[in-house]
N, C-alpha and C. Protein backbone atom coordinates (compact mmCIF):
# COMPACT_ATOMS: atom_id res chain seq x y z
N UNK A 1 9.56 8.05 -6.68
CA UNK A 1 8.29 7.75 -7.29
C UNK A 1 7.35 8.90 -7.03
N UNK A 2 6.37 8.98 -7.92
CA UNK A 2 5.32 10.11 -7.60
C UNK A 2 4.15 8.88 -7.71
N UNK A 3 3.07 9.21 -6.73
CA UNK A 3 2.03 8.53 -6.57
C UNK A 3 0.67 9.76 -6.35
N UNK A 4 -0.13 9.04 -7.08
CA UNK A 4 -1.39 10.22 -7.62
C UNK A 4 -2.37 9.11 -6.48
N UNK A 5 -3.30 9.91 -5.72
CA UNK A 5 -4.50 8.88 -5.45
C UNK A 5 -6.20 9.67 -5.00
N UNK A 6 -7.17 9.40 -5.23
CA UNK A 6 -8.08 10.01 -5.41
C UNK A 6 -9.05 8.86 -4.50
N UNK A 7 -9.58 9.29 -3.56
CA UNK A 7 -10.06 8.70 -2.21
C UNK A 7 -9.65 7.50 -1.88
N UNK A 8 -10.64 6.30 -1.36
CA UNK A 8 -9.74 5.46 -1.60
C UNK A 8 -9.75 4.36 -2.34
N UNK A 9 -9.89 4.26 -3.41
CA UNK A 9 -9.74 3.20 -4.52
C UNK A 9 -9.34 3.64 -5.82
N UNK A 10 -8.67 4.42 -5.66
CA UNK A 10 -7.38 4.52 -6.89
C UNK A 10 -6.26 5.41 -6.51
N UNK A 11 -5.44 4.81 -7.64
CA UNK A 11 -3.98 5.22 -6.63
C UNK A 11 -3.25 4.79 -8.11
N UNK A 12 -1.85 5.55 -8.29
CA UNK A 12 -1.26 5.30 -9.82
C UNK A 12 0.00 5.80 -9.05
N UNK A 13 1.19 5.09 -9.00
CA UNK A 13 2.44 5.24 -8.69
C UNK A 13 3.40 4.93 -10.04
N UNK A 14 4.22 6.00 -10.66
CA UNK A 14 4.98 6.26 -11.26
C UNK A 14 6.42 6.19 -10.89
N UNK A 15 7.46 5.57 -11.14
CA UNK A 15 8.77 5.16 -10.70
C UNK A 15 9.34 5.89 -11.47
N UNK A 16 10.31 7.28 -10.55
CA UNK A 16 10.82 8.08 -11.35
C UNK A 16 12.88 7.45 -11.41
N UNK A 17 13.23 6.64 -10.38
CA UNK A 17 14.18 6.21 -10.16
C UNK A 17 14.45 5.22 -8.93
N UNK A 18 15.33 3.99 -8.90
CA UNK A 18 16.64 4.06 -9.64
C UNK A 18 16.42 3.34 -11.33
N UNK A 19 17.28 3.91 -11.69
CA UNK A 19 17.33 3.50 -13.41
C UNK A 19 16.53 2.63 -13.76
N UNK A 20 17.10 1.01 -13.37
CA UNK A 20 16.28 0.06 -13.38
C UNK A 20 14.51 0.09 -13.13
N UNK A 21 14.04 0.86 -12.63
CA UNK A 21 12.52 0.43 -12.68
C UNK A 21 11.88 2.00 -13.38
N UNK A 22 12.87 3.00 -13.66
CA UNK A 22 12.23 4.24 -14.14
C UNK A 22 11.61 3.99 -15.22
N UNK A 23 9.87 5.06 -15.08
CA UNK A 23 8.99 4.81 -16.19
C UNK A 23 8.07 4.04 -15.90
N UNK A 24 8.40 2.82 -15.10
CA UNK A 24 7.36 1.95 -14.80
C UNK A 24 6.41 2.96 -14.10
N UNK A 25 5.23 2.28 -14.28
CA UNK A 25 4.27 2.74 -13.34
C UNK A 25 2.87 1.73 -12.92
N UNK A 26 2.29 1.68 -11.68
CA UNK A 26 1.02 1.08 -11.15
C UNK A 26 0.23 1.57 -11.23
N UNK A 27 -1.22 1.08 -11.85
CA UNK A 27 -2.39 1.28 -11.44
C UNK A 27 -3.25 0.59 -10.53
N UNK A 28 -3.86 0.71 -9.93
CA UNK A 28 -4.63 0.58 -8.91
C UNK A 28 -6.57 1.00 -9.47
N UNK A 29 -7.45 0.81 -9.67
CA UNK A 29 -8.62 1.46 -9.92
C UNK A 29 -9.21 0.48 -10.44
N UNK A 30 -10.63 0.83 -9.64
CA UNK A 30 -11.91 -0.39 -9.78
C UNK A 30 -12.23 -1.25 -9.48
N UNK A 31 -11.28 -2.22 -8.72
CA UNK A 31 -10.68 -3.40 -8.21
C UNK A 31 -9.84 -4.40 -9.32
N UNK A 32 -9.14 -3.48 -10.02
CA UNK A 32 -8.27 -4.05 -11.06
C UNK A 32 -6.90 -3.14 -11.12
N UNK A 33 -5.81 -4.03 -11.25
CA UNK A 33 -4.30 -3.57 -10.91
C UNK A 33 -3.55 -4.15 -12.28
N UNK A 34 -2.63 -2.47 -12.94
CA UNK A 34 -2.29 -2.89 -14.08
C UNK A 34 -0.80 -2.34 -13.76
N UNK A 35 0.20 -2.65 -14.57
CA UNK A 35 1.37 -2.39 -14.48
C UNK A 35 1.97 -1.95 -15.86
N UNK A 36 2.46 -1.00 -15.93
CA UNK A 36 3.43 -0.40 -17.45
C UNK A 36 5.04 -0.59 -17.08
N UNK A 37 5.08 -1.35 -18.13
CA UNK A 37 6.78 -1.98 -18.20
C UNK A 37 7.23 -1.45 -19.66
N UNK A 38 8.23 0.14 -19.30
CA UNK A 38 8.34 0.65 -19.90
C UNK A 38 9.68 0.40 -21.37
N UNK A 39 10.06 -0.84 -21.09
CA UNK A 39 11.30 -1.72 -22.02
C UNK A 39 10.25 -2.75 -22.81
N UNK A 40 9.01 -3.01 -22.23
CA UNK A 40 8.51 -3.31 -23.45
C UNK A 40 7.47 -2.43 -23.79
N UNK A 41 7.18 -1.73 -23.55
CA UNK A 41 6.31 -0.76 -24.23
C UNK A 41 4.57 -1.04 -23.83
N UNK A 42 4.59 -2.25 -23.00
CA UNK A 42 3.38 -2.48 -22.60
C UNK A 42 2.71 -2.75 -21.68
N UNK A 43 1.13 -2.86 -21.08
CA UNK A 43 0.54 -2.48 -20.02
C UNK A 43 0.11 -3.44 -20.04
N UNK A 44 0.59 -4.22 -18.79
CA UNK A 44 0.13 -5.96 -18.19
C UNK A 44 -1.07 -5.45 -16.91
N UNK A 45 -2.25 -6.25 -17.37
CA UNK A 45 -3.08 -6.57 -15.97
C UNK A 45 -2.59 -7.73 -15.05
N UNK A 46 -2.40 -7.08 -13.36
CA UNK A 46 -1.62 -7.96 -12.57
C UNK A 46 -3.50 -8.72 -12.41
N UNK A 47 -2.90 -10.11 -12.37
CA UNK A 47 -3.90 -11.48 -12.33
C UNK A 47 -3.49 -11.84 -10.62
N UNK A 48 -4.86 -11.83 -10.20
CA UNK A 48 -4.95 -12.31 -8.62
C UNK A 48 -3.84 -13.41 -8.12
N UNK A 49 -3.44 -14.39 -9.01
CA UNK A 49 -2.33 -15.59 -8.46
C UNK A 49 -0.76 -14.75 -8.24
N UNK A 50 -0.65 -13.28 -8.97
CA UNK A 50 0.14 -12.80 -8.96
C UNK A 50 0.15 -11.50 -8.11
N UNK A 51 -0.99 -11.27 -7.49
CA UNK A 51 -0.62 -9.51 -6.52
C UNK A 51 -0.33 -10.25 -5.25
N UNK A 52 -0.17 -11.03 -4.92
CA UNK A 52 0.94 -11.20 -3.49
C UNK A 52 2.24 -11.84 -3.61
N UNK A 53 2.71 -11.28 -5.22
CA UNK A 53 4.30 -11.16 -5.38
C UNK A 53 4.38 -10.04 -5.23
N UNK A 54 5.94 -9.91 -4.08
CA UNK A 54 6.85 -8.83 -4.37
C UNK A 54 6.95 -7.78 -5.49
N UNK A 55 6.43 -6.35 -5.06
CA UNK A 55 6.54 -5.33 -6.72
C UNK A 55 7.81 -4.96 -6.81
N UNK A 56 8.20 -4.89 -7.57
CA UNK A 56 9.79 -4.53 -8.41
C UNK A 56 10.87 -4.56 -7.11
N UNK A 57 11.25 -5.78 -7.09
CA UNK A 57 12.19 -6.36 -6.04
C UNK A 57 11.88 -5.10 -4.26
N UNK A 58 11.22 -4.73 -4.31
CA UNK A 58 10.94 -4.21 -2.77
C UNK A 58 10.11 -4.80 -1.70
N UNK A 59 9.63 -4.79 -0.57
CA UNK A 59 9.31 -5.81 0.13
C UNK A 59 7.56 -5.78 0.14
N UNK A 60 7.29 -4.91 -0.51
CA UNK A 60 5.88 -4.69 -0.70
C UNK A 60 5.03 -5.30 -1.75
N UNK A 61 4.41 -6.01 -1.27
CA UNK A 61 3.56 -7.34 -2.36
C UNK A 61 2.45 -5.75 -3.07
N UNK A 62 2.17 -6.44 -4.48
CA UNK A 62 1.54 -5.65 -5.34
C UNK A 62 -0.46 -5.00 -4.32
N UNK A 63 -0.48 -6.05 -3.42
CA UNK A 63 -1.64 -6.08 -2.69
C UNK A 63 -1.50 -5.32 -1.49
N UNK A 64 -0.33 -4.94 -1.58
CA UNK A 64 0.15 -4.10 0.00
C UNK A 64 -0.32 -2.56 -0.50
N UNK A 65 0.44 -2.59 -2.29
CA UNK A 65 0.00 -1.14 -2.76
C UNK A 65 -1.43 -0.73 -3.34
N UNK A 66 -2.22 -1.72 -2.82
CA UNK A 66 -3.52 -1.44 -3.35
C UNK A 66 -4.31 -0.48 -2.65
N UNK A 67 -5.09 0.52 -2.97
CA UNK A 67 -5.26 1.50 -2.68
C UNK A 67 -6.95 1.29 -1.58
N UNK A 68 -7.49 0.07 -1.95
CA UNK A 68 -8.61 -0.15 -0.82
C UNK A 68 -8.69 -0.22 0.68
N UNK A 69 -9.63 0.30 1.16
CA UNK A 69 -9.95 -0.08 2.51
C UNK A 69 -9.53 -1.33 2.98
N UNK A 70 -9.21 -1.48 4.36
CA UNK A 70 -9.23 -2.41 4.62
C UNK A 70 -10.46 -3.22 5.42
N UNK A 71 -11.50 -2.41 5.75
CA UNK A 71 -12.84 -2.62 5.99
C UNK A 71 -13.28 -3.62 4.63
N UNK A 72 -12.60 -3.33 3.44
CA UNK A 72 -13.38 -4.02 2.25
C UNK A 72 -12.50 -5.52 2.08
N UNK A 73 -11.88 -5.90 2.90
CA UNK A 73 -11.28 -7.29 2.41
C UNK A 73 -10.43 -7.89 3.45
N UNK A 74 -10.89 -7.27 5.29
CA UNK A 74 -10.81 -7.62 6.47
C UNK A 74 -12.22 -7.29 7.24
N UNK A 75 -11.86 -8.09 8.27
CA UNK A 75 -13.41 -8.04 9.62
C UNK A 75 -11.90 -7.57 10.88
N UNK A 76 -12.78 -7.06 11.57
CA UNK A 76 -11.59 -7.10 13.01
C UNK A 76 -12.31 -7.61 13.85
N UNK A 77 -11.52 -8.99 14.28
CA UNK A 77 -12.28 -9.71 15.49
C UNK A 77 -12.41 -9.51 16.97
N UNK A 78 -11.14 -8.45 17.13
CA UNK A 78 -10.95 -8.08 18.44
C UNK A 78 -9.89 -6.87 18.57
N UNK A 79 -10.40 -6.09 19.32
CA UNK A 79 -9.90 -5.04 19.52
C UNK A 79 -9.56 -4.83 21.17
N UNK A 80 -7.95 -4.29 21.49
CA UNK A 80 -7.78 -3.74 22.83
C UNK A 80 -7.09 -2.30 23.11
N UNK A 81 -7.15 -2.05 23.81
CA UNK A 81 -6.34 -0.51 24.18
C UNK A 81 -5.03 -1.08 24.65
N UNK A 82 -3.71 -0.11 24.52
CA UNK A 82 -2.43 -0.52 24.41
C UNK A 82 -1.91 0.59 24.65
N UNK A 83 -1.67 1.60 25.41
CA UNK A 83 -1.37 2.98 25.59
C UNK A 83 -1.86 3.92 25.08
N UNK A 84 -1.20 4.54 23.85
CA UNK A 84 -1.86 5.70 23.30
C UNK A 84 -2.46 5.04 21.54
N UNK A 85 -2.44 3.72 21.87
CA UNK A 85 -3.63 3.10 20.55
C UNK A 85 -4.03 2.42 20.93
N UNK A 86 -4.95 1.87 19.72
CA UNK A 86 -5.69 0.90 19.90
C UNK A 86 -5.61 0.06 19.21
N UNK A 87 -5.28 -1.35 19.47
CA UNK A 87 -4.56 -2.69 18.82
C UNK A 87 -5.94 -3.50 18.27
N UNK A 88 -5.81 -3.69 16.92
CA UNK A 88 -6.85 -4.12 16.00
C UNK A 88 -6.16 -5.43 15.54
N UNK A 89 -7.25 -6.79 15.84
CA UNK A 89 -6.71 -8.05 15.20
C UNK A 89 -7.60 -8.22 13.97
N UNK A 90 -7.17 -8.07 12.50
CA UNK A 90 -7.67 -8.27 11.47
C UNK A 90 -7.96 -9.40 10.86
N UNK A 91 -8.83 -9.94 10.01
CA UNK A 91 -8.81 -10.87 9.63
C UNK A 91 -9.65 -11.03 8.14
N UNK A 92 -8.99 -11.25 7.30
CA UNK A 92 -9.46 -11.91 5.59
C UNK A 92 -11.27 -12.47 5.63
N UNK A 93 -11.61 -11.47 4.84
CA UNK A 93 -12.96 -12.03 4.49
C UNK A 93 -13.18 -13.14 3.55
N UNK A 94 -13.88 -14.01 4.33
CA UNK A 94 -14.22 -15.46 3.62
C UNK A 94 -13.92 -15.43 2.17
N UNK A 95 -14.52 -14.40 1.05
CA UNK A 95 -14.33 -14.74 -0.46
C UNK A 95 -12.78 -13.95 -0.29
N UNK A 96 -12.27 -13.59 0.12
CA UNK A 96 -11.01 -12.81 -0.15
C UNK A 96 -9.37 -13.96 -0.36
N UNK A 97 -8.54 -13.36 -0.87
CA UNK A 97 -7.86 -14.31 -1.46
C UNK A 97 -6.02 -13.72 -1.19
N UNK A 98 -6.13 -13.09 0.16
CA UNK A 98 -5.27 -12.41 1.14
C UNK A 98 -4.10 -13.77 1.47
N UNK A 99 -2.52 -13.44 1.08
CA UNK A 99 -1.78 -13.82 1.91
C UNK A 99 -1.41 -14.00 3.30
N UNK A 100 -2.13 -13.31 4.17
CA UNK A 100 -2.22 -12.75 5.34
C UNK A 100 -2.92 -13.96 5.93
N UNK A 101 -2.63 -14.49 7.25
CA UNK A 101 -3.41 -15.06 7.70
C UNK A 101 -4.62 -13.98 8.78
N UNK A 102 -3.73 -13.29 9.04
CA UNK A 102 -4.05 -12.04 10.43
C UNK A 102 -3.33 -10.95 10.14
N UNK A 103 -3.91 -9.56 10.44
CA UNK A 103 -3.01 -8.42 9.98
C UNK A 103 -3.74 -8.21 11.68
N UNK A 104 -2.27 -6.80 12.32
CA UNK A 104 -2.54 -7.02 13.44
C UNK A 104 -1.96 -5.49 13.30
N UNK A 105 -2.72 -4.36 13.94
CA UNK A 105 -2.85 -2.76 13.68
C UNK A 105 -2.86 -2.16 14.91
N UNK A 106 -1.84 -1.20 15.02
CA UNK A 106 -1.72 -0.19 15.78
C UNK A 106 -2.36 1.17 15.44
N UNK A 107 -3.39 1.57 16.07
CA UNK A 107 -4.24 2.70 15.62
C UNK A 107 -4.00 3.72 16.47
N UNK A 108 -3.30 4.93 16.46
CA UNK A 108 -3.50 6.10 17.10
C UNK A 108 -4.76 6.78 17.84
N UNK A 109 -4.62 7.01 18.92
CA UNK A 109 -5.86 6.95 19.81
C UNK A 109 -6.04 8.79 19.03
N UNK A 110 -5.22 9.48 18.94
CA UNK A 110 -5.54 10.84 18.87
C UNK A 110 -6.14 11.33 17.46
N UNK A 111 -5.55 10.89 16.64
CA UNK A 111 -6.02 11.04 15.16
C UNK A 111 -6.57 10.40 14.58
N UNK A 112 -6.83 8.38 14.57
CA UNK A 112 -7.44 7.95 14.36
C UNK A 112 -6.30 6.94 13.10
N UNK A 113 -4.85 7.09 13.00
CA UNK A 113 -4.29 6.84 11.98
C UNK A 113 -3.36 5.70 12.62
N UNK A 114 -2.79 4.96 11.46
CA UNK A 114 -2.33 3.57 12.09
C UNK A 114 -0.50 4.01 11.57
N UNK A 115 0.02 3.59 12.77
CA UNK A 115 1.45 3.80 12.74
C UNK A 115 2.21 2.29 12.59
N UNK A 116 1.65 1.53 12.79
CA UNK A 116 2.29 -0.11 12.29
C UNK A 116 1.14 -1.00 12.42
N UNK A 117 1.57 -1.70 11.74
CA UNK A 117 0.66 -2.91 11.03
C UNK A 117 2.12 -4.49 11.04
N UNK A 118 1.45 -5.43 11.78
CA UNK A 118 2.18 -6.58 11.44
C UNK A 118 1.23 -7.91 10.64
N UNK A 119 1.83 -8.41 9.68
CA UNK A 119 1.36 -9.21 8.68
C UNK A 119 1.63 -10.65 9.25
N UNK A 120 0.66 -11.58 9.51
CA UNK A 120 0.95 -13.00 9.80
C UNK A 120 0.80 -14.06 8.47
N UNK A 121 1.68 -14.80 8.40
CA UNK A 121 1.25 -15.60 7.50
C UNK A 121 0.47 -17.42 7.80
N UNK A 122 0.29 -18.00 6.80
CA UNK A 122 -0.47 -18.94 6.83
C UNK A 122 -0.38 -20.02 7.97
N UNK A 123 0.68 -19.68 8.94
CA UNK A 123 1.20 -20.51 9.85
C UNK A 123 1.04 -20.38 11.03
N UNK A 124 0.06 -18.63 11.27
CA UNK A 124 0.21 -17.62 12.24
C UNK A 124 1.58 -17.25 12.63
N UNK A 125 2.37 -16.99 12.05
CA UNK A 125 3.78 -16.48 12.27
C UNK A 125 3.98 -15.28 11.71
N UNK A 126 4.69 -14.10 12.43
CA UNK A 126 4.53 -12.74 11.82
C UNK A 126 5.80 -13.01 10.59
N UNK A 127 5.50 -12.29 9.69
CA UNK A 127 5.93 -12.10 8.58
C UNK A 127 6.85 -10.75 8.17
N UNK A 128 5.86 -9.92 7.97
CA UNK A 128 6.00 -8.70 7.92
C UNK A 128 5.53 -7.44 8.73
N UNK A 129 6.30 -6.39 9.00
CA UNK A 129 6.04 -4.96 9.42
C UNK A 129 6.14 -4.05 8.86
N UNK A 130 5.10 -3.34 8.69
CA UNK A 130 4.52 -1.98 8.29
C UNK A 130 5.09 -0.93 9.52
N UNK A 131 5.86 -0.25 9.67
CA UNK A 131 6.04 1.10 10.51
C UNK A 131 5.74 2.35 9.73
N UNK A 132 5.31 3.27 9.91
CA UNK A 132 5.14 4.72 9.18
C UNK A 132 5.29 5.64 10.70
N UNK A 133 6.32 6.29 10.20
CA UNK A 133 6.65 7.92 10.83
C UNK A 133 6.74 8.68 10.62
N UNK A 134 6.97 9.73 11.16
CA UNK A 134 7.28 11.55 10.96
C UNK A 134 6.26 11.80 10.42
N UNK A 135 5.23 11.65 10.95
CA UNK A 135 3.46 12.05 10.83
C UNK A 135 3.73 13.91 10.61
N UNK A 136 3.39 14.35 10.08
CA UNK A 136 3.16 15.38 9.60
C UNK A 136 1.37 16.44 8.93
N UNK A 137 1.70 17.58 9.19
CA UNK A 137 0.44 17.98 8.20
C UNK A 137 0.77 17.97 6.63
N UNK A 138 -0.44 17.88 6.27
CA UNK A 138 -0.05 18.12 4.64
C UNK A 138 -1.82 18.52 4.22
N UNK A 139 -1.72 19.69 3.80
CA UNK A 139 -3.22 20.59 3.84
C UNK A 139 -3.80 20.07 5.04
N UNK A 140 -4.69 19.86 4.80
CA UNK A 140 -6.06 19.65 5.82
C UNK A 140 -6.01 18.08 6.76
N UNK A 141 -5.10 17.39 6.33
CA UNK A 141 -4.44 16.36 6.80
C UNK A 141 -3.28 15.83 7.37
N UNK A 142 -3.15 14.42 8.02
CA UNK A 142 -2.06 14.41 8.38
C UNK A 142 -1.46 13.06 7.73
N UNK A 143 -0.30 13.19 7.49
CA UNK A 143 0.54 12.19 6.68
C UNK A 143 1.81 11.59 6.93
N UNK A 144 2.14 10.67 7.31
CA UNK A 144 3.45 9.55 7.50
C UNK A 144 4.32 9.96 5.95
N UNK A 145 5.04 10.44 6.38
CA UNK A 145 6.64 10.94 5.32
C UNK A 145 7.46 9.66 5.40
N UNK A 146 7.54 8.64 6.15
CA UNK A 146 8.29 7.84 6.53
C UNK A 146 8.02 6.40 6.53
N UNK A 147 7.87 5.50 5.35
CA UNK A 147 6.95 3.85 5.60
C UNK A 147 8.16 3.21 5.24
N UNK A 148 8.09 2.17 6.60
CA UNK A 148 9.23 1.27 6.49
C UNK A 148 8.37 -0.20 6.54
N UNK A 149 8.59 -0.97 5.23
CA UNK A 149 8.18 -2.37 5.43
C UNK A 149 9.19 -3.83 5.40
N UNK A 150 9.04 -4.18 6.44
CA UNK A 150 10.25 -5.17 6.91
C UNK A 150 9.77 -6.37 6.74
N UNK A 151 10.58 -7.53 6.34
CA UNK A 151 10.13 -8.77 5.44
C UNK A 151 10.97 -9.38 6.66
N UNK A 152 10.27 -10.21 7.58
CA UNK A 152 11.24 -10.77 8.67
C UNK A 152 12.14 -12.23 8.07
N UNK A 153 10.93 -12.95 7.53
CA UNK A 153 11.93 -13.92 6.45
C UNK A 153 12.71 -13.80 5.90
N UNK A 154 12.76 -12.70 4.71
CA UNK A 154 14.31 -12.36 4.31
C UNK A 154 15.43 -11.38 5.09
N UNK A 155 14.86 -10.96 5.94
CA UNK A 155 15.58 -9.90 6.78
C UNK A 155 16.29 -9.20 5.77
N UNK A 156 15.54 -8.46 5.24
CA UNK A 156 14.98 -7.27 4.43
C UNK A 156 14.27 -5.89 4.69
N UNK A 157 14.49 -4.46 4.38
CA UNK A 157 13.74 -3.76 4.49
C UNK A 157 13.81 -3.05 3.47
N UNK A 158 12.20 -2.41 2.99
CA UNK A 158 12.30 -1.29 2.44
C UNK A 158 11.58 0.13 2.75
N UNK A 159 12.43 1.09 2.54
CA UNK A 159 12.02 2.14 2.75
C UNK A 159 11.61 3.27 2.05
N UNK A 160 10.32 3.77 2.11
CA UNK A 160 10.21 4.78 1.42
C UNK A 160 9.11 5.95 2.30
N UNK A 161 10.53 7.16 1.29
CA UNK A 161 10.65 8.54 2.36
C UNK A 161 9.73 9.33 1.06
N UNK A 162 8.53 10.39 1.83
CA UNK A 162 7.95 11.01 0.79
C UNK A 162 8.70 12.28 1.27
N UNK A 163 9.19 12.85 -0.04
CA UNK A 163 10.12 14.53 -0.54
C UNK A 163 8.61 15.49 0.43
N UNK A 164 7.41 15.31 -0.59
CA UNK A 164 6.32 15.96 -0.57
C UNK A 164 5.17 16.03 -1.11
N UNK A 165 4.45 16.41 -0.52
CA UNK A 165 2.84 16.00 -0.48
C UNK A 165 1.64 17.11 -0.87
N UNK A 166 0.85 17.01 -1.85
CA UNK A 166 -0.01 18.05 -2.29
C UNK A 166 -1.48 17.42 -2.04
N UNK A 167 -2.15 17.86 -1.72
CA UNK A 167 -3.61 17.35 -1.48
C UNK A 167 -4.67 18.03 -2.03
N UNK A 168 -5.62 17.12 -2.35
CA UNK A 168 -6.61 18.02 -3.03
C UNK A 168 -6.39 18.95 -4.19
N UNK A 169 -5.93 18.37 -5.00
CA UNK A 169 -5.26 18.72 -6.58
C UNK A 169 -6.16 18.64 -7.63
N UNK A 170 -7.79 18.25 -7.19
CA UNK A 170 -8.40 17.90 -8.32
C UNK A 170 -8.48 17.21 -9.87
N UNK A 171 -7.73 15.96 -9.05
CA UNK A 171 -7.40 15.19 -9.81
C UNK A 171 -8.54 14.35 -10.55
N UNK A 172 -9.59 14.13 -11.59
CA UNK A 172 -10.25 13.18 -11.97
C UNK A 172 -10.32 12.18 -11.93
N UNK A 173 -11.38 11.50 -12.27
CA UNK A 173 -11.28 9.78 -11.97
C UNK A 173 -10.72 9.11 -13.40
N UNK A 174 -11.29 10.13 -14.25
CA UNK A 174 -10.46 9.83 -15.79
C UNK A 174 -9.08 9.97 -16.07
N UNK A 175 -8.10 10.54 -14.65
CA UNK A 175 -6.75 10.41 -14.76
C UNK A 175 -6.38 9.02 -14.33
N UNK A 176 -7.40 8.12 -13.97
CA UNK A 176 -6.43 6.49 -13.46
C UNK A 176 -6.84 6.04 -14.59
N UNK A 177 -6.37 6.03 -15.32
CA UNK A 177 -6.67 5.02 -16.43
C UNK A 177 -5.43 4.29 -16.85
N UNK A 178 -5.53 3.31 -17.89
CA UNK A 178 -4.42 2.87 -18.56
C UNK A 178 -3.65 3.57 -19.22
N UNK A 179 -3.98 4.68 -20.13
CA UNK A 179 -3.73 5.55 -21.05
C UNK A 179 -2.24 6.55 -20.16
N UNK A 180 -3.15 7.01 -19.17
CA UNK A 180 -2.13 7.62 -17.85
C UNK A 180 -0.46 6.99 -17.53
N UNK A 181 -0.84 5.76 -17.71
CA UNK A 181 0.18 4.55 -17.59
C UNK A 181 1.63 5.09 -17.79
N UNK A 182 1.47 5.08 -19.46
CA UNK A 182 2.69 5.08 -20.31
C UNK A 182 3.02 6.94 -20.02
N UNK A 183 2.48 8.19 -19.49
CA UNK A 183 2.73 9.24 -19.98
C UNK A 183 3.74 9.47 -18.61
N UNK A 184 4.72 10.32 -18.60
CA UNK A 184 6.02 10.60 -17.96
C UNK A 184 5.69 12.21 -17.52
């Protein structure tokens, strides 16, 4: 996949392979999430009852790939130190409409960047794990080459490895559009 993203509220991931999902692509921008399904030729807006399904059979709900803060649709109620991070207990803002009962974050004391995240669901029972590794530079930043998200219910994982990373490409805000969608 190639994924375009321009601070943080837009983000457009393009599926270059395997066969089955090539062409597709996500948008992300504005607080609206659209999807191009390239066998029918057309661009579906994902509807809120539907972004905490699974995106194209991988373990990542359409809301996992959303490109917002998490300041904008969590509070953290409590925070402790844990060696070399700092352990953040998250929690769904009242109007928010989060599968999550609790998201629970490992924050890097040195850089400021989160290396796992565990997902609780409605039962307080962990669900899912977020791991990201092989932190790396990439320009002026630093970047996880390595996100593994593990579905403990299905005992499932998926993984995805980034080839490589360009930053600061001067990308416009007029490149997330729908139009963007369908082009290869």
């Amino acid at each position: 996949m190639e994924m375009y993203q321009l601070g943080n509220d837009k983000r457009l991931i393009k599926f270059l392979e395997p066969a089955d999902v090539k062409g597709m692509a996500f948008l992300n921008a504005d607080d609206k999430m659209y999807i191009y399904l390239p066998a029918m030729h057309k661009i579906r807006r994902i509807a809120g009852s539907v972004k905490n399904d699974n995106f194209a059979g991988t373990d990542f709900s359409y809301d996992d790939l959303s490109s917002d803060r998490f300041s904008d649709r969590m509070e953290a109620k409590s925070m402790k130190e844990e060696g070399d991070h700092f352990v953040l207990d998250l929690f769904p803002l009242p109007d928010s409409d989060s599968q999550y009962a609790m998201t629970r974050m490992w924050v890097r004391k040195k850089d400021s960047l989160f290396d796992r995240i565990e997902f609780f669901d409605k039962d307080n029972k962990k669900w899912k794990v977020l791991t990201r590794k092989d932190f790396r530079p990439a320009g002026k930043y630093t970047q996880s080459f390595l996100m593994v998200m593990e579905d403990l219910k299905k005992k499932h994982k998926t993984r995805n490895l980034v080839e490589s990373v360009k930053c600061d490409t001067g990308l416009s805000k007029r490149f997330f559009s729908k139009r963007q969608l369908k082009r290869h």
